[in-house]
C-alpha atoms as a PDB file:
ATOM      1  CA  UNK A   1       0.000   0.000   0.000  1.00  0.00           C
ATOM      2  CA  UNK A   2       2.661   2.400   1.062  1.00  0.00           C
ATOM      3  CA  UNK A   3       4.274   1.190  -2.216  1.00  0.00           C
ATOM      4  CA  UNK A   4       1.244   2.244  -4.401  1.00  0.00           C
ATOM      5  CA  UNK A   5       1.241   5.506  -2.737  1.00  0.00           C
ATOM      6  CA  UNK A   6       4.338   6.939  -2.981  1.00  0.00           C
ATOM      7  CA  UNK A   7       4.952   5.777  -6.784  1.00  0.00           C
ATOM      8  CA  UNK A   8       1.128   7.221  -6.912  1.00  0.00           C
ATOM      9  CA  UNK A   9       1.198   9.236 -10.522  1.00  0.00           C
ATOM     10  CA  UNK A  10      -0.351  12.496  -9.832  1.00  0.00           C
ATOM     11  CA  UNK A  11      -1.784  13.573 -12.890  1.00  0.00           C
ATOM     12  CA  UNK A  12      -4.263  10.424 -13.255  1.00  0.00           C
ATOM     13  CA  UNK A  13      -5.151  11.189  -9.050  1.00  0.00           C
ATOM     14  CA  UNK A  14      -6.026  14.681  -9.703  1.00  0.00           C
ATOM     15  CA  UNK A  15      -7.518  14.089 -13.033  1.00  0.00           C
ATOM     16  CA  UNK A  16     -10.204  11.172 -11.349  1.00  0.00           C
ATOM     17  CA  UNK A  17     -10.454  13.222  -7.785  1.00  0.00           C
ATOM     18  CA  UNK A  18     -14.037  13.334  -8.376  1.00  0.00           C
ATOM     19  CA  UNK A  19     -14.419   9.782  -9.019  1.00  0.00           C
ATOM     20  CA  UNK A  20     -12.179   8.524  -6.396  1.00  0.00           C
ATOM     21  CA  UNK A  21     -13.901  10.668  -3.856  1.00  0.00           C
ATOM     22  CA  UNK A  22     -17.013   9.110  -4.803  1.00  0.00           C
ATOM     23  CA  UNK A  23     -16.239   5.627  -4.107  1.00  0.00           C
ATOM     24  CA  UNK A  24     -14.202   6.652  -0.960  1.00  0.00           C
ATOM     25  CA  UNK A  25     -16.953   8.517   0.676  1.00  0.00           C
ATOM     26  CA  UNK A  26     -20.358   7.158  -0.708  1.00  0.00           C
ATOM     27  CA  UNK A  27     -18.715   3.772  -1.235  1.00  0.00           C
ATOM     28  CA  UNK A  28     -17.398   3.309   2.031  1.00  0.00           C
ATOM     29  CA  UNK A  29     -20.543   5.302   3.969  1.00  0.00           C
ATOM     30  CA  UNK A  30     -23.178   2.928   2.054  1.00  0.00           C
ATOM     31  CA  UNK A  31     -20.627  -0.080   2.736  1.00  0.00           C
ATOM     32  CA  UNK A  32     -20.426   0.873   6.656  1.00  0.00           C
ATOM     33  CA  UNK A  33     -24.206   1.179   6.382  1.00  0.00           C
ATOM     34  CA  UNK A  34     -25.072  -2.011   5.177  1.00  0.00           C
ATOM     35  CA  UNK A  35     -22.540  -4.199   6.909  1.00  0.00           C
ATOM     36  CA  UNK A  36     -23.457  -1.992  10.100  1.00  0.00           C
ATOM     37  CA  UNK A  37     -27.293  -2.118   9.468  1.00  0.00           C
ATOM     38  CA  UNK A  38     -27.159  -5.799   8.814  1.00  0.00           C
ATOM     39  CA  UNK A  39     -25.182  -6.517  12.001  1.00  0.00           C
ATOM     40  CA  UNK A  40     -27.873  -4.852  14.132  1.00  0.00           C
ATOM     41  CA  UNK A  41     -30.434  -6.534  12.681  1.00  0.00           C
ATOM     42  CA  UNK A  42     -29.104  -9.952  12.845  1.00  0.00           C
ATOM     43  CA  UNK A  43     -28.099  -9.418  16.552  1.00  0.00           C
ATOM     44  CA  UNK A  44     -32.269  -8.229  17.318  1.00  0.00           C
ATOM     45  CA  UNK A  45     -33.011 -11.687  15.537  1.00  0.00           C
ATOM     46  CA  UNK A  46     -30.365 -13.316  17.639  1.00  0.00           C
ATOM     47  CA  UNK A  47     -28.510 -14.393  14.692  1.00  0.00           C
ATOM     48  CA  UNK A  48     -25.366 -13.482  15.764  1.00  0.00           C
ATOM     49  CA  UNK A  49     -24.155 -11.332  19.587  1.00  0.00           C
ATOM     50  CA  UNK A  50     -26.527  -8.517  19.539  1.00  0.00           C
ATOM     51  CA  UNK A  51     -24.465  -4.911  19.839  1.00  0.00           C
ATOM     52  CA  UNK A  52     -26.358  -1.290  19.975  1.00  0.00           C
ATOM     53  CA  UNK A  53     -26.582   0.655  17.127  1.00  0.00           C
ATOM     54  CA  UNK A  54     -23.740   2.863  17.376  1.00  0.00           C
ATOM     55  CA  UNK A  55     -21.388  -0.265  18.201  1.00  0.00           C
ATOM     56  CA  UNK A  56     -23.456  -1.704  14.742  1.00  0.00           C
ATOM     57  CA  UNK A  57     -22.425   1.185  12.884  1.00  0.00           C
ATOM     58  CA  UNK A  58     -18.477   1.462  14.539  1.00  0.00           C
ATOM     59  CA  UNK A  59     -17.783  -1.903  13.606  1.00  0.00           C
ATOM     60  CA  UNK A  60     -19.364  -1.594  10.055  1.00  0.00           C
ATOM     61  CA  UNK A  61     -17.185   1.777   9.213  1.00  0.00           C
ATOM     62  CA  UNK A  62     -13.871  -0.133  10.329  1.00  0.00           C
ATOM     63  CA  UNK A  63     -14.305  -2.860   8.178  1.00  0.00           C
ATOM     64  CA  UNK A  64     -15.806  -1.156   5.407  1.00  0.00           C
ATOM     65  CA  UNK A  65     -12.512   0.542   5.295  1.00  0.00           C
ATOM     66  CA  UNK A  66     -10.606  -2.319   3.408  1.00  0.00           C
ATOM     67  CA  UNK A  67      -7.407  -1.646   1.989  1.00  0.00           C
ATOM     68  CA  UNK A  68      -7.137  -3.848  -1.121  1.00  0.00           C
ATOM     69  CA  UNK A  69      -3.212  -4.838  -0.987  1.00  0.00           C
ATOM     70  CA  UNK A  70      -3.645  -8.281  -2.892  1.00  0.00           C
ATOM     71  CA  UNK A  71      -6.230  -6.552  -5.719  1.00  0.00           C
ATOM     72  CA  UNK A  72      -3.047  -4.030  -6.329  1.00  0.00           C
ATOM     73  CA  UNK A  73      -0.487  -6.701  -6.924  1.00  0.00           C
ATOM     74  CA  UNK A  74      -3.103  -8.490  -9.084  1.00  0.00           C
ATOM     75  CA  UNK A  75      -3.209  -5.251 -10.954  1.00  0.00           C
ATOM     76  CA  UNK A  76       0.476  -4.345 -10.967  1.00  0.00           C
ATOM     77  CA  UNK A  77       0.573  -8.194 -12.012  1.00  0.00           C
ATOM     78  CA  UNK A  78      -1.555  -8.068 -14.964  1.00  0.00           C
ATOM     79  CA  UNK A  79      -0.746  -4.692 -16.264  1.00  0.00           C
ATOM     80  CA  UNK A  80      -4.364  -3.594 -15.696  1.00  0.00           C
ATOM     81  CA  UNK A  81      -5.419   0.020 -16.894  1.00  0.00           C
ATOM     82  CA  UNK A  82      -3.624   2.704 -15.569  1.00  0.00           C
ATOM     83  CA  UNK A  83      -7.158   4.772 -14.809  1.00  0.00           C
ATOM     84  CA  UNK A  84      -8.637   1.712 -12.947  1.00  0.00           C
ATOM     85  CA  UNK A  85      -5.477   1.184 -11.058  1.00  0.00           C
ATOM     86  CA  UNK A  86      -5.730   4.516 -10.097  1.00  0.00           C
ATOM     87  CA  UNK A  87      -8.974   4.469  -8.800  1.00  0.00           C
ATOM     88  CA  UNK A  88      -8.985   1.366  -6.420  1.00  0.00           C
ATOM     89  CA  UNK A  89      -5.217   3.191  -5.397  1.00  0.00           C
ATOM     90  CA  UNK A  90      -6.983   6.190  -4.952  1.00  0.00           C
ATOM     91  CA  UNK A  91     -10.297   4.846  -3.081  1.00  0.00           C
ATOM     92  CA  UNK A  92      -7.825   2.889  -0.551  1.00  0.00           C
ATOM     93  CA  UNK A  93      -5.738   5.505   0.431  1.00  0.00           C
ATOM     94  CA  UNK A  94      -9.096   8.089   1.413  1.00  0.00           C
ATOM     95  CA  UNK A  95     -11.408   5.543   2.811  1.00  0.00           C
ATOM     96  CA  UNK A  96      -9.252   5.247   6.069  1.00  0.00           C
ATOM     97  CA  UNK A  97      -9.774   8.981   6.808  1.00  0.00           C
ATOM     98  CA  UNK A  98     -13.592   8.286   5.836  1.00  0.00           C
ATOM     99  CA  UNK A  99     -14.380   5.329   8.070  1.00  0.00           C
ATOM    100  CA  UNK A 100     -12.659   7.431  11.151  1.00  0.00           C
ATOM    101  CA  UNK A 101     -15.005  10.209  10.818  1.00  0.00           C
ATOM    102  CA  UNK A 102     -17.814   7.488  10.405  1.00  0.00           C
ATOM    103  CA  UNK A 103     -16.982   6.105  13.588  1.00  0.00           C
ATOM    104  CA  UNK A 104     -16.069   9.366  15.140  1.00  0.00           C
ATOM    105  CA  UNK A 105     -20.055  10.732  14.057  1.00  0.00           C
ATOM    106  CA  UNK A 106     -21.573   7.979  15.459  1.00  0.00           C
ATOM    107  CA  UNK A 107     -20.064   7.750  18.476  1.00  0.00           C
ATOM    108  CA  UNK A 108     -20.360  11.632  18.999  1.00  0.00           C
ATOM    109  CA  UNK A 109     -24.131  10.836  17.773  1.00  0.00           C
ATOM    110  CA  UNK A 110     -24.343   8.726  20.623  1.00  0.00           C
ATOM    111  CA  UNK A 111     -22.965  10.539  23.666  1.00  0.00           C
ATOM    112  CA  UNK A 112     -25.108  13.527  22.143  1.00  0.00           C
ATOM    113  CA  UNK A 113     -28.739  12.987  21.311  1.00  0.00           C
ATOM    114  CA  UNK A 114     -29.243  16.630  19.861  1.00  0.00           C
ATOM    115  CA  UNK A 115     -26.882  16.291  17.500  1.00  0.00           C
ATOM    116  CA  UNK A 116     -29.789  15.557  14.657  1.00  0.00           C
ATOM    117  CA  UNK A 117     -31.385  18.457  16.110  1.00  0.00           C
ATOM    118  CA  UNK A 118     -29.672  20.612  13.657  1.00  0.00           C
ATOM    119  CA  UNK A 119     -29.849  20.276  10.050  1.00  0.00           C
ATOM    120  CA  UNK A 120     -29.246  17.478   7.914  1.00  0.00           C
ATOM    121  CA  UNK A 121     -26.797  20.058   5.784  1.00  0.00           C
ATOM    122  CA  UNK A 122     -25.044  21.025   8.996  1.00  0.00           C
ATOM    123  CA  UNK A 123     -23.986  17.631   9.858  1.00  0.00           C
ATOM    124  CA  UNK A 124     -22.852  16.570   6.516  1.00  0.00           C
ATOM    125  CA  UNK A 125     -20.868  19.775   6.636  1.00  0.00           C
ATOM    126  CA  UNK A 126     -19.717  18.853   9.645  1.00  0.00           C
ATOM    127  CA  UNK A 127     -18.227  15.642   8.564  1.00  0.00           C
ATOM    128  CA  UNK A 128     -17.224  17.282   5.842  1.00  0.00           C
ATOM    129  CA  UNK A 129     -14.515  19.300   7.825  1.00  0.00           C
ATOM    130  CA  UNK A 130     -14.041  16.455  10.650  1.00  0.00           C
ATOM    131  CA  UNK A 131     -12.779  14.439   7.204  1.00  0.00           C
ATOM    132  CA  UNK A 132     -10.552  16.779   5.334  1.00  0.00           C
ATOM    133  CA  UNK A 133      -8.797  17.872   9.190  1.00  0.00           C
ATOM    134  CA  UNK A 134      -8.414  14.428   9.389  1.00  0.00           C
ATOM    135  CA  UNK A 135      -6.840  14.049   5.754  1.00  0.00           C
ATOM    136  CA  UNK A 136      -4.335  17.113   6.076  1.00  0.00           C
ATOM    137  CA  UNK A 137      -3.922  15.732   9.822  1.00  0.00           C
ATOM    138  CA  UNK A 138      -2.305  12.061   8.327  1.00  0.00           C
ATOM    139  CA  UNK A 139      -1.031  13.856   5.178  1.00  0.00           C
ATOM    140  CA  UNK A 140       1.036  16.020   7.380  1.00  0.00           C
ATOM    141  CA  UNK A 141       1.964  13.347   9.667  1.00  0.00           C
ATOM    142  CA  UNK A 142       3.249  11.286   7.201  1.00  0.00           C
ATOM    143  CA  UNK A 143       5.512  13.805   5.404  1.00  0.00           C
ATOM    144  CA  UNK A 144       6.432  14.620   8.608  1.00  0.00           C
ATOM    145  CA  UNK A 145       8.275  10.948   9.385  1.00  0.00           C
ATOM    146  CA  UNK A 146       9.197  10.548   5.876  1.00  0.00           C
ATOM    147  CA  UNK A 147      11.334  13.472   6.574  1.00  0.00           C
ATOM    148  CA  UNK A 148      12.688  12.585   9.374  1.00  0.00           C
ATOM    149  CA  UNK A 149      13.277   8.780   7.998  1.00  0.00           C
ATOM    150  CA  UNK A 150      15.251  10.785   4.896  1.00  0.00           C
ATOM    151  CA  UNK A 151      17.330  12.522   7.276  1.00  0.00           C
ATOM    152  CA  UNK A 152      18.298   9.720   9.470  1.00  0.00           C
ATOM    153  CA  UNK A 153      19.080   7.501   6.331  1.00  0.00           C
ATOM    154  CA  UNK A 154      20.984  10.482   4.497  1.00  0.00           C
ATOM    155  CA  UNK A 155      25.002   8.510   4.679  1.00  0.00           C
ATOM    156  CA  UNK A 156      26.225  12.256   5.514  1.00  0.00           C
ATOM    157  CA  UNK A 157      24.420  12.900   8.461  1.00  0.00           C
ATOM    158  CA  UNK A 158      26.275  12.095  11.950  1.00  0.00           C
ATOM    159  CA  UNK A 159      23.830  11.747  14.636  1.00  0.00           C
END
């Protein structure tokens, strides 16, 4: 994965942003709200442990949030097209930030009833900015140790 992103090509990211961010955020909300939904409704029939709804919904955004390592290599295998590569590339890489702020709504939702109290619009917005503080959050984290990482490895630095 880490492989895929950093020999990422930017020109096809930026040129599909709008499709990748589709299938990271609507793909992985309706994914966390099936698996999530589904879970809570099989534990009501008893058909597997029954959890509450926001522990439902927590444990469908984590695993909605696949990262697809062995469909990559497949790819990188097979010589697959460049756009599609870049798309299930793409998808992986946002989906992690998208199934935190998932998690992090719902269990907000549930310490605070009135959170639905406002608008629908005002809670999308708000995960709206919960996900891209996130993004620039990991983004800068990263660049951050691969920095330091360079540094350490450089052969002319003496530490």
């Amino acid at each position: 994965m880490y492989e895929s992103a950093y020999n990422l090509h930017k020109g096809n990211f930026f040129r599909n942003i709008g499709s990748i961010l589709v299938f990271a955020i609507l793909g992985t909300a309706v994914s966390a709200f099936i698996i999530g939904g589904s879970l809570f409704l099989f534990g009501k029939k008893q058909w597997v442990y029954e959890l509450s709804f926001t522990e439902s919904f927590a444990i469908g955004s984590f695993l909605s949030a696949v990262d697809p390592v062995g469909t990559l290599a497949v790819f990188h295998a097979l010589d697959v097209d460049p756009v599609l590569n870049m798309l299930v590339t793409g998808e992986s890489i946002l989906n992690d930030a998208v199934a935190i702020v998932l998690s992090g709504t719902v269990w907000e939702a549930s310490k605070n009833p009135n959170i639905f109290d406002h608008p629908i619009s005002h809670t999308i917005l708000q995960c709206a900015v919960r996900f891209t503080i996130t993004f620039c959050a990991s983004a800068t984290i990263g660049v951050i140790f691969a920095l330091m990482a360079a540094l350490i490895s450089f052969d002319g630095l003496k530490l």
